[in-house]
N, C-alpha and C. Protein backbone atom coordinates (compact mmCIF):
# COMPACT_ATOMS: atom_id res chain seq x y z
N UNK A 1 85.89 42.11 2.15
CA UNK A 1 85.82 42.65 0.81
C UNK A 1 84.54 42.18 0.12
N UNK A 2 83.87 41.08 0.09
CA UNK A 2 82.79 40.17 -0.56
C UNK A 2 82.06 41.23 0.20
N UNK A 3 81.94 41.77 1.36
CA UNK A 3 80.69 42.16 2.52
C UNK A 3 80.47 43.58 1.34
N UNK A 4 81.63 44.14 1.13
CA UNK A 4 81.30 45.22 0.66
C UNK A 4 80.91 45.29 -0.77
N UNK A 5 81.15 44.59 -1.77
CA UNK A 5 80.36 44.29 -2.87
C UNK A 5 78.91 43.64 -2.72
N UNK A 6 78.60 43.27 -1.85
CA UNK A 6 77.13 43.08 -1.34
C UNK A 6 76.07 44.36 -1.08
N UNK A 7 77.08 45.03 0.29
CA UNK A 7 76.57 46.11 0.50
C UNK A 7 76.24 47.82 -0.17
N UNK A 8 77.54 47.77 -1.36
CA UNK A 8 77.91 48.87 -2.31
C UNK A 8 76.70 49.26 -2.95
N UNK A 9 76.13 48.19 -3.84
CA UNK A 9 75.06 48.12 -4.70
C UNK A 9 73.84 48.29 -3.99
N UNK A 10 73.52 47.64 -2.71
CA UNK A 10 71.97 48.21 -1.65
C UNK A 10 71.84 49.30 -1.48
N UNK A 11 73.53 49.81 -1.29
CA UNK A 11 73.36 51.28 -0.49
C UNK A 11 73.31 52.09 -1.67
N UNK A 12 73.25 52.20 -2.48
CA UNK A 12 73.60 52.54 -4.62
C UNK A 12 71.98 52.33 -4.60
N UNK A 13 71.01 51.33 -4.58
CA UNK A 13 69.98 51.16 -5.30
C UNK A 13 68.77 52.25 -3.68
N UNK A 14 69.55 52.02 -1.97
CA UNK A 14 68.62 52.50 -1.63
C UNK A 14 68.60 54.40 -1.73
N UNK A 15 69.85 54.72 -2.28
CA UNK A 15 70.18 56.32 -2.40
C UNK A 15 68.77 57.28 -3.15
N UNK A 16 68.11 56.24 -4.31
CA UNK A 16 67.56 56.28 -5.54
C UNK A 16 66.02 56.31 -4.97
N UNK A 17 65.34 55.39 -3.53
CA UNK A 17 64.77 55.30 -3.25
C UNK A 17 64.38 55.90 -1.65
N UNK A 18 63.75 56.97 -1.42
CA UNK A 18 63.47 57.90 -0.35
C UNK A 18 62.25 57.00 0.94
N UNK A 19 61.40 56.41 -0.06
CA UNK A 19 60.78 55.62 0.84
C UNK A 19 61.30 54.29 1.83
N UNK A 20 62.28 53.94 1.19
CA UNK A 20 63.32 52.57 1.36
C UNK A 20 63.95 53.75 2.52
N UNK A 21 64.54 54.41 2.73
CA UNK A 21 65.75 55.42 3.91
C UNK A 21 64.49 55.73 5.28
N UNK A 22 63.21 55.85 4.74
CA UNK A 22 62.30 56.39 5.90
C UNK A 22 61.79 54.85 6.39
N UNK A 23 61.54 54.23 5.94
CA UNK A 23 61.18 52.85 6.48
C UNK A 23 62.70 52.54 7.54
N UNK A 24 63.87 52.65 7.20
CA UNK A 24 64.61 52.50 7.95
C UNK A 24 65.51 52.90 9.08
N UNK A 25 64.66 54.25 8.83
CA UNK A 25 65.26 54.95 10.04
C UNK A 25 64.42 54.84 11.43
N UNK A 26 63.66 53.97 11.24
CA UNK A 26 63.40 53.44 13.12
C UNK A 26 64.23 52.42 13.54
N UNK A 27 65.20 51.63 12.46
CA UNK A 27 65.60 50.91 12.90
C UNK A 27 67.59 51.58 12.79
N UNK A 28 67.42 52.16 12.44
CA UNK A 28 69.36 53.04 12.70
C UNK A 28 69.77 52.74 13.97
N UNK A 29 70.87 52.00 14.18
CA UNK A 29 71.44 51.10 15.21
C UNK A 29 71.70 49.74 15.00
N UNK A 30 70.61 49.32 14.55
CA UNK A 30 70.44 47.27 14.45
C UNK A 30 71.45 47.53 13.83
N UNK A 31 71.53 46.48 13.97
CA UNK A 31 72.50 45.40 13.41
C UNK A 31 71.60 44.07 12.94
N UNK A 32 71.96 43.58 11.71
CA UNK A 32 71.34 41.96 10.88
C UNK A 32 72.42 41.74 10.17
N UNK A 33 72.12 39.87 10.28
CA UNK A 33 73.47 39.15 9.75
C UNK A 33 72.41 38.41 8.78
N UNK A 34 73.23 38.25 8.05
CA UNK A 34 73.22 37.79 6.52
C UNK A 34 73.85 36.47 6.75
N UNK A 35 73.29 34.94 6.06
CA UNK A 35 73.80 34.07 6.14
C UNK A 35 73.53 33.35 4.59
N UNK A 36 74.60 33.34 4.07
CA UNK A 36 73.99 32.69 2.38
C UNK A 36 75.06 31.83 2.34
N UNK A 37 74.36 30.42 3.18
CA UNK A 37 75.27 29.06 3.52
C UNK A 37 75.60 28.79 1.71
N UNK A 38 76.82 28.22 1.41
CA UNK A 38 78.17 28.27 2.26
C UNK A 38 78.73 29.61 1.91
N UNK A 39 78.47 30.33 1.06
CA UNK A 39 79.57 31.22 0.46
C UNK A 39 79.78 32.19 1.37
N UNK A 40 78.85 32.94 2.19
CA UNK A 40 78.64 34.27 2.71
C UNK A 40 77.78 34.21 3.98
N UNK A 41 78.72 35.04 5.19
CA UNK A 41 78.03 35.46 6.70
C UNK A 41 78.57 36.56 7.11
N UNK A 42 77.60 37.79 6.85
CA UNK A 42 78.30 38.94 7.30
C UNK A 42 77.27 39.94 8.20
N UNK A 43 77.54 40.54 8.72
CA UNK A 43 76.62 41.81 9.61
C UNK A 43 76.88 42.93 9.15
N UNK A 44 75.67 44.11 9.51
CA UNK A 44 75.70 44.77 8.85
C UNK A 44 74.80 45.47 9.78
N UNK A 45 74.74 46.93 9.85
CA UNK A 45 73.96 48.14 10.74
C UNK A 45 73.45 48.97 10.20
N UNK A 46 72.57 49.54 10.38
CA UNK A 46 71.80 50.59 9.96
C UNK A 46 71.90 51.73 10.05
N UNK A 47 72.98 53.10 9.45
CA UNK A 47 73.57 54.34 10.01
C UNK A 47 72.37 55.05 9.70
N UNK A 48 72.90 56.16 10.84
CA UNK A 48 71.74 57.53 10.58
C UNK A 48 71.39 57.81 8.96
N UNK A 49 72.44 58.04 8.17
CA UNK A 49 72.09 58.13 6.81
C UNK A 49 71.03 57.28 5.75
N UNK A 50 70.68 55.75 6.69
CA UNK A 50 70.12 55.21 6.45
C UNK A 50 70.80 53.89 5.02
N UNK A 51 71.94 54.30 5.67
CA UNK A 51 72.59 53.39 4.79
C UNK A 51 73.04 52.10 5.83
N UNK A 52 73.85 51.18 4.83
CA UNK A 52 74.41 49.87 5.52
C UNK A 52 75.82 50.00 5.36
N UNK A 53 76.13 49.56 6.46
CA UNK A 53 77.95 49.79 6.95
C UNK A 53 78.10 48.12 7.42
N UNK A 54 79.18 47.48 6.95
CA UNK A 54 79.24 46.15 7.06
C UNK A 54 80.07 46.32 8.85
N UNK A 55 79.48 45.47 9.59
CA UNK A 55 80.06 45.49 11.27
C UNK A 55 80.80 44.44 11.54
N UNK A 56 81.65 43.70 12.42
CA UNK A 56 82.15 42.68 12.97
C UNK A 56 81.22 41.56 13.24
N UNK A 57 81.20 40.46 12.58
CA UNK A 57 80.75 39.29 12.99
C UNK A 57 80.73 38.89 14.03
N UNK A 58 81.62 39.35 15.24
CA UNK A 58 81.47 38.82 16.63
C UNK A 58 80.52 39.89 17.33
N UNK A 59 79.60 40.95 16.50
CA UNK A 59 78.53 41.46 16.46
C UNK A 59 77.17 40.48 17.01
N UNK A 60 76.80 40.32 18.09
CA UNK A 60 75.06 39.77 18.11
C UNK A 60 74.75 40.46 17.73
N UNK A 61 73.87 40.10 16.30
CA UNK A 61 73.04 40.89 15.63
C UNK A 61 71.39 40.64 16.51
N UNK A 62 70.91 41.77 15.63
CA UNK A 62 69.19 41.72 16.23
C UNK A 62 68.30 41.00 15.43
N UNK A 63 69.02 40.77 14.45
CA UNK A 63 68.14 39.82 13.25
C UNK A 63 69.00 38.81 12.46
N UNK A 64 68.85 37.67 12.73
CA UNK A 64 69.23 37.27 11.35
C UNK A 64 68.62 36.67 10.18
N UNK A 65 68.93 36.63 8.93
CA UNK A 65 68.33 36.01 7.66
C UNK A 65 69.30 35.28 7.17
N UNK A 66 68.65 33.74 6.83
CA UNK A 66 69.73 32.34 6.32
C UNK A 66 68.96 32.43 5.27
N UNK A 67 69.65 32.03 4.85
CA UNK A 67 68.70 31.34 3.21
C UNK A 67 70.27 30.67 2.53
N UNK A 68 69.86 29.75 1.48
CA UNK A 68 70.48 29.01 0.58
C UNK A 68 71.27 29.70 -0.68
N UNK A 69 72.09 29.39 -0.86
CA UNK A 69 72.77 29.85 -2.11
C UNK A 69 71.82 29.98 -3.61
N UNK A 70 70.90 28.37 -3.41
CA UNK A 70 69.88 28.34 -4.59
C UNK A 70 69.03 29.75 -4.70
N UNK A 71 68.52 30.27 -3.39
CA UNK A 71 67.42 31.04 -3.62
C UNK A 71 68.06 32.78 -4.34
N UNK A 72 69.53 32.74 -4.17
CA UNK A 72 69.83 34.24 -4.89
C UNK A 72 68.94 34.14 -6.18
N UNK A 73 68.99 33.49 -7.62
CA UNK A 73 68.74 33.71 -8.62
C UNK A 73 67.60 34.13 -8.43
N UNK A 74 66.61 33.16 -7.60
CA UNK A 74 64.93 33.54 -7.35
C UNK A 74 65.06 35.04 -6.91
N UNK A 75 65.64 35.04 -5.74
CA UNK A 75 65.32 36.33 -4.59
C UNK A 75 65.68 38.15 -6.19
N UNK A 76 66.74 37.56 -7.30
CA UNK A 76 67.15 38.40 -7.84
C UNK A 76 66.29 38.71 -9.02
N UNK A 77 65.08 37.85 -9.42
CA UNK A 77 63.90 37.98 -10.56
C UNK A 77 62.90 37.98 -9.43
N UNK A 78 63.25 38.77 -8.26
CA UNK A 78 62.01 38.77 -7.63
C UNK A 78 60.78 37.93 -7.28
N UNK A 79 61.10 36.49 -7.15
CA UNK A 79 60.25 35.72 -6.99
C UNK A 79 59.87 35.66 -5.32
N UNK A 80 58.48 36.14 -5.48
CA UNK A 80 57.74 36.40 -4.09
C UNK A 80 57.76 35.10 -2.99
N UNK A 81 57.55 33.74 -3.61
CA UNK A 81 57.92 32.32 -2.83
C UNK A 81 59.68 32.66 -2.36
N UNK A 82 60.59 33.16 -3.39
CA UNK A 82 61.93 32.75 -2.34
C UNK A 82 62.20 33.92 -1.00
N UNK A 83 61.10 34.79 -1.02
CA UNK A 83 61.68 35.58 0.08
C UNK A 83 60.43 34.83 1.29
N UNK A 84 59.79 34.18 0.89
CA UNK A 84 58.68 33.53 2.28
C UNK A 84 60.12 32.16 2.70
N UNK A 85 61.19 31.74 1.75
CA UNK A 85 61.90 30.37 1.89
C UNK A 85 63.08 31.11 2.86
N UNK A 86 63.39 32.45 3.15
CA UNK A 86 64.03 32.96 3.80
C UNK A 86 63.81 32.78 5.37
N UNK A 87 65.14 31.98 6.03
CA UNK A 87 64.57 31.47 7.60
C UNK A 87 65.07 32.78 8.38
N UNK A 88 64.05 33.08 9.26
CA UNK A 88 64.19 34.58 10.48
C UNK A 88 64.67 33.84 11.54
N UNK A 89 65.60 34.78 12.19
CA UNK A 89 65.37 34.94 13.59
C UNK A 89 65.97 35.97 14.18
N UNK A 90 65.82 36.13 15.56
CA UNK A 90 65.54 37.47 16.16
C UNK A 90 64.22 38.39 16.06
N UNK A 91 64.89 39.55 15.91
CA UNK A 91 63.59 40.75 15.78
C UNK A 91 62.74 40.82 14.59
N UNK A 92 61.55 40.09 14.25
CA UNK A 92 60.60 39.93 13.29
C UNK A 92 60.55 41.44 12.48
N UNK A 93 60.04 42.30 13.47
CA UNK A 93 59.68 43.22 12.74
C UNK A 93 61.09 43.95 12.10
N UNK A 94 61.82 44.07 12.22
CA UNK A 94 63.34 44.17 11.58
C UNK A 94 63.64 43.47 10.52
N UNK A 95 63.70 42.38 10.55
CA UNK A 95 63.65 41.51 9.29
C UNK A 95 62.46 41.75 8.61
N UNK A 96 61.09 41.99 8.59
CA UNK A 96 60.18 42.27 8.07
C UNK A 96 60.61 43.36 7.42
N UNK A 97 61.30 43.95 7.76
CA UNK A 97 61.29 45.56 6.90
C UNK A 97 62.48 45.59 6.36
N UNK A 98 62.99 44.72 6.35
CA UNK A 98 64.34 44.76 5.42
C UNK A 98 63.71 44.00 4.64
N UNK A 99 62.75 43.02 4.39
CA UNK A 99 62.46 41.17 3.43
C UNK A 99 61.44 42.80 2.62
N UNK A 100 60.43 43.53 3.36
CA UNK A 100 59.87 44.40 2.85
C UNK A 100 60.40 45.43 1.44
N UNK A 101 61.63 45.34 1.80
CA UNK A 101 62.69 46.46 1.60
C UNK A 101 63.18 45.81 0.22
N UNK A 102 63.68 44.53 0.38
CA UNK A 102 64.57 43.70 -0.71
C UNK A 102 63.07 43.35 -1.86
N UNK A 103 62.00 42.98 -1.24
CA UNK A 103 60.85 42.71 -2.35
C UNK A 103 61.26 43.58 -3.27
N UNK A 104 60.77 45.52 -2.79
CA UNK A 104 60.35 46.27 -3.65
C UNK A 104 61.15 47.46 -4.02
N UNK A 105 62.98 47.29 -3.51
CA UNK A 105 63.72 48.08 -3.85
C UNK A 105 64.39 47.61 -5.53
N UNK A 106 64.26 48.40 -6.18
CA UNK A 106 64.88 48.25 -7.59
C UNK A 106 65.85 49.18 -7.87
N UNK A 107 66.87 48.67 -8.60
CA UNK A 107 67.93 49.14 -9.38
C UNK A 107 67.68 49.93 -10.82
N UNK A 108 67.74 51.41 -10.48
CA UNK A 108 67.53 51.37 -12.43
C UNK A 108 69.13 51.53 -13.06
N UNK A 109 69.13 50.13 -13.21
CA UNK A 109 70.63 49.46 -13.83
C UNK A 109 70.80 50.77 -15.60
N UNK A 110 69.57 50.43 -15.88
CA UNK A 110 69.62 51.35 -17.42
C UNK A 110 69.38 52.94 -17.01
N UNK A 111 69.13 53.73 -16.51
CA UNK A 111 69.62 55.03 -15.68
C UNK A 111 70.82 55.28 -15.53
N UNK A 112 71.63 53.61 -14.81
CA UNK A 112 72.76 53.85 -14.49
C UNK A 112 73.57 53.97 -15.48
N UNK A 113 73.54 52.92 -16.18
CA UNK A 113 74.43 53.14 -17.46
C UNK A 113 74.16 53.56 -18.64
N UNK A 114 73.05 54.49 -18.72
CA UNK A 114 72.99 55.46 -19.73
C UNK A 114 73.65 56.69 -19.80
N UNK A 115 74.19 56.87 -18.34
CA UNK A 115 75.36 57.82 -18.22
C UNK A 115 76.72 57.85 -18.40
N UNK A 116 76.88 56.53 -18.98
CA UNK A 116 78.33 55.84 -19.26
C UNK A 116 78.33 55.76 -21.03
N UNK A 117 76.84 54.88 -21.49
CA UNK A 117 77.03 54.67 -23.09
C UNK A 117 75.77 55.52 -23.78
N UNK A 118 75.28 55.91 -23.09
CA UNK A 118 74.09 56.92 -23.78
C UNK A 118 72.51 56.14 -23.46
N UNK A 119 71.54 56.61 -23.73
CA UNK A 119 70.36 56.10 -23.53
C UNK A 119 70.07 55.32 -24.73
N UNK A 120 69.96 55.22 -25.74
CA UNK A 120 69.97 53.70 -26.69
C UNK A 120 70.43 52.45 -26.00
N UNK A 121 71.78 52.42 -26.01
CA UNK A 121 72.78 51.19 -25.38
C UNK A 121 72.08 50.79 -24.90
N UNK A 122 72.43 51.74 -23.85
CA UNK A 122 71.82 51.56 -21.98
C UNK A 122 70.52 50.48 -22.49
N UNK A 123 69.57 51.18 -22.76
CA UNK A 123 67.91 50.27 -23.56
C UNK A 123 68.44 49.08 -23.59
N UNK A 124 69.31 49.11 -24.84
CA UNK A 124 69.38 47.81 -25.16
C UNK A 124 70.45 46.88 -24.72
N UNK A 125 71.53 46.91 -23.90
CA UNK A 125 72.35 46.23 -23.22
C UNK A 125 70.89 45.80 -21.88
N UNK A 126 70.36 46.53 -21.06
CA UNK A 126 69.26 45.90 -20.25
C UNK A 126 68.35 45.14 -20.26
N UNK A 127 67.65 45.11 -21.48
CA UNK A 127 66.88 44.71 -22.58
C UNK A 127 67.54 43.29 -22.75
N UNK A 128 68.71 43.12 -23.44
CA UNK A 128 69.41 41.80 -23.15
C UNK A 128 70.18 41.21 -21.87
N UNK A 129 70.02 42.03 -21.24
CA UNK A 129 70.54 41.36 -19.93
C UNK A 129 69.21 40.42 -19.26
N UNK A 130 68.14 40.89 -19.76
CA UNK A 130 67.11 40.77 -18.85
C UNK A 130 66.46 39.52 -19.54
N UNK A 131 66.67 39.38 -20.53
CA UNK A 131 66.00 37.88 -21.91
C UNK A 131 67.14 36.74 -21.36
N UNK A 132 68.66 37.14 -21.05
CA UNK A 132 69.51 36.00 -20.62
C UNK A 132 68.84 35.85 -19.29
N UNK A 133 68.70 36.68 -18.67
CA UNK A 133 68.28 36.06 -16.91
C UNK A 133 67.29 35.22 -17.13
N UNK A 134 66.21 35.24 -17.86
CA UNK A 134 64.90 35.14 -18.30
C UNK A 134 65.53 33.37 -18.32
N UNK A 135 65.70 33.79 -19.81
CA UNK A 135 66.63 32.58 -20.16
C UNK A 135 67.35 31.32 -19.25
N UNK A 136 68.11 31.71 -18.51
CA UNK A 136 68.42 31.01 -17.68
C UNK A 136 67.59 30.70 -16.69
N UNK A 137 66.73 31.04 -16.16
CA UNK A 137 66.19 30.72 -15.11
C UNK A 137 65.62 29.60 -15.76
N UNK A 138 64.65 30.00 -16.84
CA UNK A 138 64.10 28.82 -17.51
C UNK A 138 64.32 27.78 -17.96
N UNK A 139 66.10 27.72 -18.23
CA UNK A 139 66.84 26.52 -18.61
C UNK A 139 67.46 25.82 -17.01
N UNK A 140 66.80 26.53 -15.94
CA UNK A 140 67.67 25.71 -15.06
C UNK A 140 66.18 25.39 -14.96
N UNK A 141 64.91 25.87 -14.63
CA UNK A 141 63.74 25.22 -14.55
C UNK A 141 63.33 23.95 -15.39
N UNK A 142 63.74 23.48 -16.88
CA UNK A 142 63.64 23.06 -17.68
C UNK A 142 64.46 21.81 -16.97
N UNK A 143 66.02 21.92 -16.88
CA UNK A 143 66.66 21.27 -16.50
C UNK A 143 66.51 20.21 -15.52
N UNK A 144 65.53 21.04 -13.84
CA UNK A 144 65.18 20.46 -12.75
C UNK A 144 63.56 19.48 -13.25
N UNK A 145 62.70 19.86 -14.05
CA UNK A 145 61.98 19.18 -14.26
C UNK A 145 61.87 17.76 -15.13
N UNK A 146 63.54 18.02 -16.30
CA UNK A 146 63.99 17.11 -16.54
C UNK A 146 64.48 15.96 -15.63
N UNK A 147 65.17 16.01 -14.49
CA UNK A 147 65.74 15.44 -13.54
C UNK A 147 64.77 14.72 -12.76
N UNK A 148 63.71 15.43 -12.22
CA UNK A 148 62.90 14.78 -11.39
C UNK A 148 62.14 13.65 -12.43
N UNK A 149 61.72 13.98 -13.68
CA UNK A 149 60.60 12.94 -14.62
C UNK A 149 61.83 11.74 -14.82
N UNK A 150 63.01 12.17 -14.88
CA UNK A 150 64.09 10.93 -14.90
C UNK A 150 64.27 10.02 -13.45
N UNK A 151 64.24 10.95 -12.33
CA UNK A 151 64.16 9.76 -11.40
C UNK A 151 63.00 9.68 -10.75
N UNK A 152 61.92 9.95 -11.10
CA UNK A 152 60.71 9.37 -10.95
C UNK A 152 60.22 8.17 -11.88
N UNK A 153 60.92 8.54 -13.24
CA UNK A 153 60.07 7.32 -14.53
C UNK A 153 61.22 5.98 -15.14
N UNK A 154 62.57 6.84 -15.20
CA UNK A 154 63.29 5.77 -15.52
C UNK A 154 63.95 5.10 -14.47
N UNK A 155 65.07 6.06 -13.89
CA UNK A 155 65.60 5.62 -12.83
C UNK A 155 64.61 5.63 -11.02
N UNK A 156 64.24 5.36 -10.93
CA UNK A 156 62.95 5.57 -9.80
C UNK A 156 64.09 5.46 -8.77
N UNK A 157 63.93 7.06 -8.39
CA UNK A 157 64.61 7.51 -6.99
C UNK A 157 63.53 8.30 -5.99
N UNK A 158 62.72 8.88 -6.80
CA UNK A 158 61.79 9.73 -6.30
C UNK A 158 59.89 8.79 -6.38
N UNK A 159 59.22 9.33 -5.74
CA UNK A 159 58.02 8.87 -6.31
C UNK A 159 57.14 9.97 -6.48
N UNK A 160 56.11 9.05 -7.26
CA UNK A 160 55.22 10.61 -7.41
C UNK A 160 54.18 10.87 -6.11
N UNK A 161 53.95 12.22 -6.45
CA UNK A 161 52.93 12.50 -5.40
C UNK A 161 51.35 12.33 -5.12
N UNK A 162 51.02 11.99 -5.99
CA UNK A 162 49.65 10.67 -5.92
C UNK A 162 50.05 9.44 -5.37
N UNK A 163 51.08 9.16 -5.35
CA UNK A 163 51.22 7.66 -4.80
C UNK A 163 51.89 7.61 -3.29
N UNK A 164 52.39 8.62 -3.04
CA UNK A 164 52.59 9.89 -1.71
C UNK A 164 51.66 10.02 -0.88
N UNK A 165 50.55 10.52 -1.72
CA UNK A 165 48.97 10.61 -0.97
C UNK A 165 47.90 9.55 -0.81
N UNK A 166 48.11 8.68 -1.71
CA UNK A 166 47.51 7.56 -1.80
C UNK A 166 48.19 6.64 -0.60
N UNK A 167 49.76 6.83 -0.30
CA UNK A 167 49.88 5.57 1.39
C UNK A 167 49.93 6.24 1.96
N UNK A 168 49.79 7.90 2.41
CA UNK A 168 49.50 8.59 3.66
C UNK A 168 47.42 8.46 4.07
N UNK A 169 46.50 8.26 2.86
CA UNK A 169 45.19 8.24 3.18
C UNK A 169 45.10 6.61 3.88
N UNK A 170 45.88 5.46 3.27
CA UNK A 170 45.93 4.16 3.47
C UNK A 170 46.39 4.49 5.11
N UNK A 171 47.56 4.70 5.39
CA UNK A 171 48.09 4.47 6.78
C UNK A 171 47.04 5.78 7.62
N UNK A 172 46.31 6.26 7.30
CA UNK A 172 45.93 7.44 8.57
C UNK A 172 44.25 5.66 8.10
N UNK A 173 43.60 5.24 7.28
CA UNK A 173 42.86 4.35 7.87
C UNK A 173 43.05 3.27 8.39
N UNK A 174 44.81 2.83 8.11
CA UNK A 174 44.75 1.56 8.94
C UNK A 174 44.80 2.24 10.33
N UNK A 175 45.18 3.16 10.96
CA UNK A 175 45.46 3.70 12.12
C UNK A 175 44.17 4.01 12.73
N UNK A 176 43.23 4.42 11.73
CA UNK A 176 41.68 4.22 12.50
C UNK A 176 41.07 2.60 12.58
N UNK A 177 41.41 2.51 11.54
CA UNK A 177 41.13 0.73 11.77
C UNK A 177 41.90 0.15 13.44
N UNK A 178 42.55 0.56 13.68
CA UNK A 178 43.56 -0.29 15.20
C UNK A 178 42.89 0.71 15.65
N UNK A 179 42.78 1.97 16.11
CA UNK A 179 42.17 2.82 17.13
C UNK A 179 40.44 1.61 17.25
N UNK A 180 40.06 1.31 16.00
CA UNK A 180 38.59 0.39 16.66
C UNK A 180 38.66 -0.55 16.93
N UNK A 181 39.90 -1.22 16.57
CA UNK A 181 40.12 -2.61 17.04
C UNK A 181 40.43 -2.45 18.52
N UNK A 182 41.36 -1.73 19.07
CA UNK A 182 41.68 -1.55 19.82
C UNK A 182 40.57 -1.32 21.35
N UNK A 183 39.60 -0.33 20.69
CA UNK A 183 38.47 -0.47 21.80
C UNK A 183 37.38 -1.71 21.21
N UNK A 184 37.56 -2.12 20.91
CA UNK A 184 36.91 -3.48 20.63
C UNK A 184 37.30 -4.35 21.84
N UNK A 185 38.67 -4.64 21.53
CA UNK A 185 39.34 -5.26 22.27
C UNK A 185 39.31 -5.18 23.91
N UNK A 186 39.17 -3.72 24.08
CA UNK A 186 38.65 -3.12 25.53
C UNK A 186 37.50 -3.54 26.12
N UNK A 187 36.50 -3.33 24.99
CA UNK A 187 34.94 -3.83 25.51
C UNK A 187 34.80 -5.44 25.93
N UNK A 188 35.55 -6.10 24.50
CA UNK A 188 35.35 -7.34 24.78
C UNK A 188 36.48 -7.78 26.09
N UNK A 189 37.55 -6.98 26.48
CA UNK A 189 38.07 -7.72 27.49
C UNK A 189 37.52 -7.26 29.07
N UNK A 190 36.46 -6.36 29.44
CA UNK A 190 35.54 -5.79 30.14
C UNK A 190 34.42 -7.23 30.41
């Protein structure tokens, strides 16, 4: 049931989009599994129609895509870093054209429901949907940068990253320092 509230809305946003159905019809057959540790692992195929039909998990898929529960909010304001944080495997170019697919397929959510409350609403119910996402993202960004300056400055759990780089330049010269000691040691024991 979760597989199909996943899939309802792709196959809804790719109906809308003609270029999204021709990109995918070289691949009608595959099969790709979806892994969004812990909540969600499902498969899913590519029909002639160019839609997605959720398949049996004891399916070998031809692709799969893991990613983290964190990265939905990113992957859903379109942030171009959380679809590179997306781990592949299998058939590259398959997953390439679906990661292709999820970048630049859009929903026109206010289209949709201007046919329900009229085109004003619609405006402006989207309009505020889109200042809360906004919103939130920024208060969980706000939040995480709070956290880290707390256990970096008060509670020191973390360190900073100058002082990170500063004993990785130290240990790569003591390590040249012993690489010359070391043939020192060669010559003089010669």
């Amino acid at each position: 049931m979760l597989t199909s509230i996943v899939v309802s809305p792709i196959n809804h946003a790719l109906r809308g989009e003609s270029w999204a159905c021709k990109r995918l019809q070289s691949y009608v057959g595959k099969t790709a599994r979806v892994r969004i540790f812990p909540f969600l692992d499902f498969n899913f195929i590519v029909q002639p129609d160019c839609e997605l039909a959720h398949t049996k998990n004891s399916i070998i898929a031809d692709t799969t895509l893991t990613l983290t529960a964190g990265l939905i909010p990113r992957l859903l304001m379109n942030d171009e870093d959380a679809f590179h944080s997306i781990i592949i495997s299998g058939d590259n170019d398959f997953a390439t054209a679906l990661l292709d697919i999820g970048k630049n397929l859009r929903w026109n959510a206010e289209q949709d429901l201007s046919k329900i409350v009229g085109d004003i609403p619609a405006h402006r119910i989207t309009r505020t949907g889109k200042q809360v996402i906004h919103w939130h993202a920024g208060s969980i960004h706000n939040l995480t940068q709070t956290l880290v300056e707390y256990w970096v400055e008060e509670q020191p759990m973390l360190t900073k990253s100058i002082y990170i780089k500063d004993f990785a330049q130290e240990i790569s010269k003591l390590q040249g320092d012993v690489h010359q000691l070391e043939d020192r040691i060669k010559k003089l024991s010669k």
